[in-house]
N, C-alpha and C. Protein backbone atom coordinates (compact mmCIF):
# COMPACT_ATOMS: atom_id res chain seq x y z
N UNK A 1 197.46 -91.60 -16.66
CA UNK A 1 197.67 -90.52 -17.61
C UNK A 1 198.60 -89.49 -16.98
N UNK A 2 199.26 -89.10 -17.66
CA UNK A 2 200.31 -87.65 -17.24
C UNK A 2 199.75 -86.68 -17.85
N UNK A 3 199.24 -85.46 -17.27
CA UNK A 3 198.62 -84.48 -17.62
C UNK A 3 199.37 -83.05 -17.81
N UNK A 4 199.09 -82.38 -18.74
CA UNK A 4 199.58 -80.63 -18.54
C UNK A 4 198.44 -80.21 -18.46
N UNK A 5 198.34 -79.20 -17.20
CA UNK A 5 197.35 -77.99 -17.54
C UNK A 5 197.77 -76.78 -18.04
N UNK A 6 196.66 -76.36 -18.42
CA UNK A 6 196.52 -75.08 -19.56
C UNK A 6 196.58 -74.16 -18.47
N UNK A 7 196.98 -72.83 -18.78
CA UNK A 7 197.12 -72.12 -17.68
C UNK A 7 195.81 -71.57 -17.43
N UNK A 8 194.60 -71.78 -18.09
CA UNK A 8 193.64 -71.21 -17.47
C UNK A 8 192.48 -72.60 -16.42
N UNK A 9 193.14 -73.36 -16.99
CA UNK A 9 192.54 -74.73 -16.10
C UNK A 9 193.35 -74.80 -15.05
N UNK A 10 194.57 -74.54 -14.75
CA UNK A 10 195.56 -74.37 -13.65
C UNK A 10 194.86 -72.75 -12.72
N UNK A 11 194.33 -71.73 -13.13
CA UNK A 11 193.70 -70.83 -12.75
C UNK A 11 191.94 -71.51 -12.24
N UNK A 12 191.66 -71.76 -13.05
CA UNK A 12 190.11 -72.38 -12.71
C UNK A 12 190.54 -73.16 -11.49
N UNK A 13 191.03 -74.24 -11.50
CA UNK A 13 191.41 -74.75 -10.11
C UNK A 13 191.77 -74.34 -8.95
N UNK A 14 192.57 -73.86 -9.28
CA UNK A 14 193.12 -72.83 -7.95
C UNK A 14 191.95 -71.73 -7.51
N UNK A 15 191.21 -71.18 -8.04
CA UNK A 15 189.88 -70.82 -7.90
C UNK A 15 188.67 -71.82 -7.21
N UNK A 16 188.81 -72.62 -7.82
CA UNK A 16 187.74 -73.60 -7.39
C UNK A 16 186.57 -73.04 -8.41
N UNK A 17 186.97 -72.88 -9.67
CA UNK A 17 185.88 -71.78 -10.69
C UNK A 17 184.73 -73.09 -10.97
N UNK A 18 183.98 -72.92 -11.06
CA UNK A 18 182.64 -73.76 -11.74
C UNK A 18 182.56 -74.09 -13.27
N UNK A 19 183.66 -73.20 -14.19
CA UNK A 19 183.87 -73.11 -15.34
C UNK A 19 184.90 -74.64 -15.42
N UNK A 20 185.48 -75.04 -14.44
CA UNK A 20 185.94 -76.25 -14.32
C UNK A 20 185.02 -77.31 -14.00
N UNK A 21 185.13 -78.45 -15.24
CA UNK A 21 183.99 -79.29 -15.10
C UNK A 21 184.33 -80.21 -14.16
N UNK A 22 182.79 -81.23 -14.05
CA UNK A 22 183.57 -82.42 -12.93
C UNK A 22 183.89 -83.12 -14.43
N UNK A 23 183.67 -83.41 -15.15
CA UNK A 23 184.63 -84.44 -16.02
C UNK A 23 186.34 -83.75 -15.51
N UNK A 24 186.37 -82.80 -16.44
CA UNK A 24 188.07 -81.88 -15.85
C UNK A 24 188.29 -82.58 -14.84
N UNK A 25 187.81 -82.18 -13.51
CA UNK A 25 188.05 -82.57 -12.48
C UNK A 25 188.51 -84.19 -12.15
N UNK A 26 187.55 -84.67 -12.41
CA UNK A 26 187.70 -86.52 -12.64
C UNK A 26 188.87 -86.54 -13.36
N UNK A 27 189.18 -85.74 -14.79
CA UNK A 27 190.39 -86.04 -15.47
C UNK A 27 191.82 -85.62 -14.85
N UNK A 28 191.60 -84.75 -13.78
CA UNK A 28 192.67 -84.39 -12.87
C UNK A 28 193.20 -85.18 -12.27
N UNK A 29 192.04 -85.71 -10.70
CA UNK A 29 192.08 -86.44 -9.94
C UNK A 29 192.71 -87.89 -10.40
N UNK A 30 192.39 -88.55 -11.52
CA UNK A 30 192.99 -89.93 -11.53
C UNK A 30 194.09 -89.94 -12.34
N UNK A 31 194.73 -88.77 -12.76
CA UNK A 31 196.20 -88.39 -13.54
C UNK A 31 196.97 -89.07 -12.74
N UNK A 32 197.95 -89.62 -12.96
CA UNK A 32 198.86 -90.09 -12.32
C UNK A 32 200.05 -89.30 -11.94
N UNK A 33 200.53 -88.27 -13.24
CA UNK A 33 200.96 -87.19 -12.70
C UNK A 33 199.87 -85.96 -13.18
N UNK A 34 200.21 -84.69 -12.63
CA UNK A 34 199.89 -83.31 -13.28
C UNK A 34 200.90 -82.50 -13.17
N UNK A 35 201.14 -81.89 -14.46
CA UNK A 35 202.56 -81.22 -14.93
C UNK A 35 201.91 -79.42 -14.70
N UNK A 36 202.90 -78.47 -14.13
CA UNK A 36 202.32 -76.90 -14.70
C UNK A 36 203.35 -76.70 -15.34
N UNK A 37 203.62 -75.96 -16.26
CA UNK A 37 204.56 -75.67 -16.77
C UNK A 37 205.33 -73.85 -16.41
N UNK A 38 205.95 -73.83 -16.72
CA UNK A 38 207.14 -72.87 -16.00
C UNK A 38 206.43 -71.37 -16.78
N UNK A 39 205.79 -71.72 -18.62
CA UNK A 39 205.74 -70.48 -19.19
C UNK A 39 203.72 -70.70 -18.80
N UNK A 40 203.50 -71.36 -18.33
CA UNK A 40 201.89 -70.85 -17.40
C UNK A 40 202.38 -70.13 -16.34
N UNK A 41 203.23 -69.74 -15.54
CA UNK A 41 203.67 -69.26 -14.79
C UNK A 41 203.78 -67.82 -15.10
N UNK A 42 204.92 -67.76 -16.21
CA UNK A 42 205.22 -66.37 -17.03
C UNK A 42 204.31 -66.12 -17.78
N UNK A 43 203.34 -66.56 -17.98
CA UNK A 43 201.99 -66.05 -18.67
C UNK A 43 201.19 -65.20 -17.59
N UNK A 44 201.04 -66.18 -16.07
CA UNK A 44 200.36 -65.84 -15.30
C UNK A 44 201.57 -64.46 -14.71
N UNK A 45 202.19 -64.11 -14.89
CA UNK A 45 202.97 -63.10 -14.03
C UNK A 45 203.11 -61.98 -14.67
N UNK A 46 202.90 -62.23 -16.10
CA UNK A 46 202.79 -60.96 -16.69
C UNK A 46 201.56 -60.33 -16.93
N UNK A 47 200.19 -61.17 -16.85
CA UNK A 47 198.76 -60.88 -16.72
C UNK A 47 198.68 -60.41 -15.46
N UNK A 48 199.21 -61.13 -14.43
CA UNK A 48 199.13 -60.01 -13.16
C UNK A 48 199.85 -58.85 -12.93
N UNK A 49 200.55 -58.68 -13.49
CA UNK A 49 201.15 -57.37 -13.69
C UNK A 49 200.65 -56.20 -14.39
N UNK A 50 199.69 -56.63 -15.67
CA UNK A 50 199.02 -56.12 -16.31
C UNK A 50 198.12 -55.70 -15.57
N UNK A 51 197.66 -56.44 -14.41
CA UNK A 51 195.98 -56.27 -14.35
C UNK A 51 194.99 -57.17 -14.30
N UNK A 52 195.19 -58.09 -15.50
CA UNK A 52 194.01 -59.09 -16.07
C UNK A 52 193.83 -60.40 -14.74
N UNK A 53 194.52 -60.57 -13.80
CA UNK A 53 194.15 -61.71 -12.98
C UNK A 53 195.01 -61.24 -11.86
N UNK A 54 194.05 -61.33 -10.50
CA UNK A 54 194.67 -61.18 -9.16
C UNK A 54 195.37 -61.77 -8.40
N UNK A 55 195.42 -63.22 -9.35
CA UNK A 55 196.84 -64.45 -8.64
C UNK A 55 197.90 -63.78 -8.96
N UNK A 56 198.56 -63.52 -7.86
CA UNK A 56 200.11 -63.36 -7.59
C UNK A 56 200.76 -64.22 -8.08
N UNK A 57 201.95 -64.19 -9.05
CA UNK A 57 202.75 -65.23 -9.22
C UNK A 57 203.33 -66.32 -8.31
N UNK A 58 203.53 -65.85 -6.95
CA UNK A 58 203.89 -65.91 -5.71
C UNK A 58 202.81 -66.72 -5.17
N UNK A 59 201.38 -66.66 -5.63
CA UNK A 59 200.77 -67.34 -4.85
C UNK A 59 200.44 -68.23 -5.53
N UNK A 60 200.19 -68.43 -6.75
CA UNK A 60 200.61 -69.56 -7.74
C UNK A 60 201.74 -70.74 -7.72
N UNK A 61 202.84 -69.99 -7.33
CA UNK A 61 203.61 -71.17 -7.08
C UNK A 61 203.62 -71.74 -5.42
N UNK A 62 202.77 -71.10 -4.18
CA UNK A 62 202.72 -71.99 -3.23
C UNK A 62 201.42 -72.64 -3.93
N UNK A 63 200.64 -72.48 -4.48
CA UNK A 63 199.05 -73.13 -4.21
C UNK A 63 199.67 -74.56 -5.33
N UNK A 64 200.73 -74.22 -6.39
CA UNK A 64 201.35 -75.53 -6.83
C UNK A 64 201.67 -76.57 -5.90
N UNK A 65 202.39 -76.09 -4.99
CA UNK A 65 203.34 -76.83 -4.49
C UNK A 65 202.26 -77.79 -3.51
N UNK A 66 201.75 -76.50 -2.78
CA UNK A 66 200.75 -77.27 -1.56
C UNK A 66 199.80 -78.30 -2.93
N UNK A 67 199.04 -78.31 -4.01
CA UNK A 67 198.22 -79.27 -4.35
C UNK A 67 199.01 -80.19 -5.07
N UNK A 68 200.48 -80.46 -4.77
CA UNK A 68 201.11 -81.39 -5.40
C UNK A 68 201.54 -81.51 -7.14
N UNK A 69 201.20 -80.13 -7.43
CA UNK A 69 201.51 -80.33 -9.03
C UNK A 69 203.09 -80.28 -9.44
N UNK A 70 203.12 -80.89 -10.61
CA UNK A 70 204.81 -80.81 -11.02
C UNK A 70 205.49 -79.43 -11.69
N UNK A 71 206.34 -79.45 -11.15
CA UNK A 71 206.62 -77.82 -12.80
C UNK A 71 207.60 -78.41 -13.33
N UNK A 72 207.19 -78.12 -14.74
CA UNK A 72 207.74 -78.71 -15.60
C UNK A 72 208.74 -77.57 -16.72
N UNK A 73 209.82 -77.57 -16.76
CA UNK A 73 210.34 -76.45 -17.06
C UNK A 73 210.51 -76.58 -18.30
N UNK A 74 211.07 -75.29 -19.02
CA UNK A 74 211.17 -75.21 -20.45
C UNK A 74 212.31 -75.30 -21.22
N UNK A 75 212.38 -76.06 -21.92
CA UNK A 75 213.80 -77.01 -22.39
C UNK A 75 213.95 -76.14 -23.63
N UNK A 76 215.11 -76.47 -24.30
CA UNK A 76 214.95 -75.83 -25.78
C UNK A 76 215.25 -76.65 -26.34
N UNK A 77 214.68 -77.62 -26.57
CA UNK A 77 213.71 -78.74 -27.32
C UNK A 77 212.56 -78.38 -27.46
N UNK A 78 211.79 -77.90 -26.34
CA UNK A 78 210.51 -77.58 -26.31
C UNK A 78 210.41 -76.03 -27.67
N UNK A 79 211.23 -75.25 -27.19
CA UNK A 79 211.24 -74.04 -27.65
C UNK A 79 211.54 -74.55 -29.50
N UNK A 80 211.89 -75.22 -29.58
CA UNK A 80 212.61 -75.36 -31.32
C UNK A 80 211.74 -76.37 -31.85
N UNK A 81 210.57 -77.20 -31.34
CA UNK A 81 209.57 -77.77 -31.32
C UNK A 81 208.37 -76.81 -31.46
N UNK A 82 208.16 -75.54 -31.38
CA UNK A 82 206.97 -74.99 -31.58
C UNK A 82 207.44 -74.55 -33.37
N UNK A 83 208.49 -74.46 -33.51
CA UNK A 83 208.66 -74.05 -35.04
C UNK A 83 208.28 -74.89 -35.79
N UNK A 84 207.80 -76.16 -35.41
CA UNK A 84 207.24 -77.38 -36.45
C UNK A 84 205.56 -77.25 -36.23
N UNK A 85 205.21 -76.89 -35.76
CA UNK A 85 203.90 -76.80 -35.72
C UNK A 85 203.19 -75.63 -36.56
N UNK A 86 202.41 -76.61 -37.03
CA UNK A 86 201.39 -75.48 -37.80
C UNK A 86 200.96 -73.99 -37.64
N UNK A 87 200.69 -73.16 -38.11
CA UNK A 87 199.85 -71.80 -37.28
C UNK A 87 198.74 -72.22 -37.50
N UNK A 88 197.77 -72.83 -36.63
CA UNK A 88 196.34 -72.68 -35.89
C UNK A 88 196.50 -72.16 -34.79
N UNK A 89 197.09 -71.39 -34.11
CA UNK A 89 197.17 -71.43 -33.07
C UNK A 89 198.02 -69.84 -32.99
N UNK A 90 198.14 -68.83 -32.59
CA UNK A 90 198.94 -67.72 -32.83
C UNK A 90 199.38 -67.32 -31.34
N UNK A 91 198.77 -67.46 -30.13
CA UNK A 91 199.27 -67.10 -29.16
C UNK A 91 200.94 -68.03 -28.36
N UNK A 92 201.61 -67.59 -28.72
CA UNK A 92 202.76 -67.90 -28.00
C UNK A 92 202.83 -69.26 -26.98
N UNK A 93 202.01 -68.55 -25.79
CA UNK A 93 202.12 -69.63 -24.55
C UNK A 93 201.66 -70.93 -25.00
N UNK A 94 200.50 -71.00 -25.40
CA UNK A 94 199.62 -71.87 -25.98
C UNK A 94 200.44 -72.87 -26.66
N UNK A 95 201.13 -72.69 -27.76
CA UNK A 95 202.11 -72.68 -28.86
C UNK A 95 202.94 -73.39 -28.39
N UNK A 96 203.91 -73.22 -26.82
CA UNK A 96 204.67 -73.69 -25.84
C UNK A 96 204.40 -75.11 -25.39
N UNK A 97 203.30 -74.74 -24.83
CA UNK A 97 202.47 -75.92 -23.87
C UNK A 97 202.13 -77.17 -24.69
N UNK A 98 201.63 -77.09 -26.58
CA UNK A 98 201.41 -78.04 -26.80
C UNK A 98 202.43 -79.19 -27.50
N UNK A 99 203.54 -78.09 -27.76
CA UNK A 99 205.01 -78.16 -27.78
C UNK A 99 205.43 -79.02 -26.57
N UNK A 100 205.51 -78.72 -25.33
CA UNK A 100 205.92 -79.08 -24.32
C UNK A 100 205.25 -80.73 -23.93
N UNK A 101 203.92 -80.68 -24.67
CA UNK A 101 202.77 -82.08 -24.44
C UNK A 101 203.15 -82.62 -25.43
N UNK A 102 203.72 -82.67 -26.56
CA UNK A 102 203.86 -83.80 -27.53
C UNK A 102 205.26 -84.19 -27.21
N UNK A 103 206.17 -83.27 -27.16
CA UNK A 103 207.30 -83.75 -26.56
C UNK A 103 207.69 -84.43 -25.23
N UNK A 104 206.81 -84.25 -24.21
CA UNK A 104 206.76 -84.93 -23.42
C UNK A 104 206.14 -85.99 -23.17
N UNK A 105 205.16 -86.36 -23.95
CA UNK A 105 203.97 -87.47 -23.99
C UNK A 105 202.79 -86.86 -22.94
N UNK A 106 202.58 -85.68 -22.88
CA UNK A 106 201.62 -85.68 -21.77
C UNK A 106 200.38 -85.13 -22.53
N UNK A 107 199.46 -85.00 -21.99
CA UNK A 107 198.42 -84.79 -22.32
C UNK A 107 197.82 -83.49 -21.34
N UNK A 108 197.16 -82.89 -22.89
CA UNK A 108 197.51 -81.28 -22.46
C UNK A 108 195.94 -80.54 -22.43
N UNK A 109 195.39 -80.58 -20.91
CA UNK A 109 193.89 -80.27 -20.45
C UNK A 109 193.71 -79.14 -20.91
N UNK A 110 192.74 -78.55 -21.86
CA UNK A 110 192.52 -77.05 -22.01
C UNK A 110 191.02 -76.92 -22.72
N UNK A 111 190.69 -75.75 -22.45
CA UNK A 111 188.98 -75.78 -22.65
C UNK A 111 189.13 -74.59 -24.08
N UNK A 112 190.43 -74.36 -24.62
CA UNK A 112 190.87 -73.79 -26.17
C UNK A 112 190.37 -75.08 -27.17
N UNK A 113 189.42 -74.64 -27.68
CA UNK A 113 188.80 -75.98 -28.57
C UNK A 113 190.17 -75.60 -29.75
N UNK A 114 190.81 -74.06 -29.92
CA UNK A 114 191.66 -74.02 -31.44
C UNK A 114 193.06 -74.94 -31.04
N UNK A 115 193.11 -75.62 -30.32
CA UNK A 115 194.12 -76.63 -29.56
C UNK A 115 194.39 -77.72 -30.19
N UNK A 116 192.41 -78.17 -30.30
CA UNK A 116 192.08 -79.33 -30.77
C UNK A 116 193.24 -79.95 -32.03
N UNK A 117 193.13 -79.38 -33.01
CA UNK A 117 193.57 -79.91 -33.96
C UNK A 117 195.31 -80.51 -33.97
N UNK A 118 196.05 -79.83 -33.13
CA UNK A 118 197.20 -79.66 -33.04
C UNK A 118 197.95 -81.41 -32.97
N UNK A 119 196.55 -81.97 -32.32
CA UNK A 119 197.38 -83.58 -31.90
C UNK A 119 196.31 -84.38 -31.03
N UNK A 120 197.27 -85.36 -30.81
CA UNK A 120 195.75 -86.40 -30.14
C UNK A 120 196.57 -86.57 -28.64
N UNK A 121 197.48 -85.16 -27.94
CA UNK A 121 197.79 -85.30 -26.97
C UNK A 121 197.13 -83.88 -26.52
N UNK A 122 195.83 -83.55 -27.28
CA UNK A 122 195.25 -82.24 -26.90
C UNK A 122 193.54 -82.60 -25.94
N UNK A 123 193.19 -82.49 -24.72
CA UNK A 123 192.06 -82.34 -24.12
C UNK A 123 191.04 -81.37 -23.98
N UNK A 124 189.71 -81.68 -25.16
CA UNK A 124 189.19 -80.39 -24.72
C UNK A 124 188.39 -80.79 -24.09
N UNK A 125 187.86 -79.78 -22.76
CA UNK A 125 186.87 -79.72 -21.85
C UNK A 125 185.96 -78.77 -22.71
């Protein structure tokens, strides 16, 4: 399986949070790849800037690198691909990522059950 994580399952991990299941986990571990994507990044950099989370952007992208994840950057394909999608879904990043998983064929880990509906390249934990 080729996987995207959600940027808060890419946070749970890097945490080592308990809110990350061992299924998740199992579904990590035997991925063949795992993708982060570039706007979990700019999600995560502007929440730390805000306040809302103490990962450094900076330390996000070594704790990528050191656990081997891919970054997967943002095409504009991806970007002109969220305009076909339905509104279930209103947050932006979110919007991106599942954009970024159907167009890429990957399969996109997130514990957002409002995800669900979007496609059968959506994982809820």
């Amino acid at each position: 399986m080729r996987l995207l994580l959600d940027t808060h399952i890419l946070l749970w991990l890097m945490q080592d949070d308990s809110r990350l299941s061992q299924r998740a986990h199992g579904i990590i571990d035997n991925s063949a790849e795992v993708y982060v994507s570039v706007a979990s990044i700019w999600e995560i950099a502007i929440k730390w800037r805000l306040g809302k989370i103490v990962e450094s952007p900076e330390e996000v992208d070594a704790a990528l690198d050191k656990a081997g994840l891919i970054e997967l950057p943002v095409s504009k394909r991806h970007a002109v691909s969220t305009a076909k999608l339905p509104l279930l879904h209103r947050d932006p990043f979110d919007r991106l990522l599942v954009a970024q998983a159907i167009s890429e064929h990957l399969q996109l880990l997130t514990a957002d059950s409002q995800l669900a509906p979007y496609s059968g390249m959506v994982t809820v934990i």
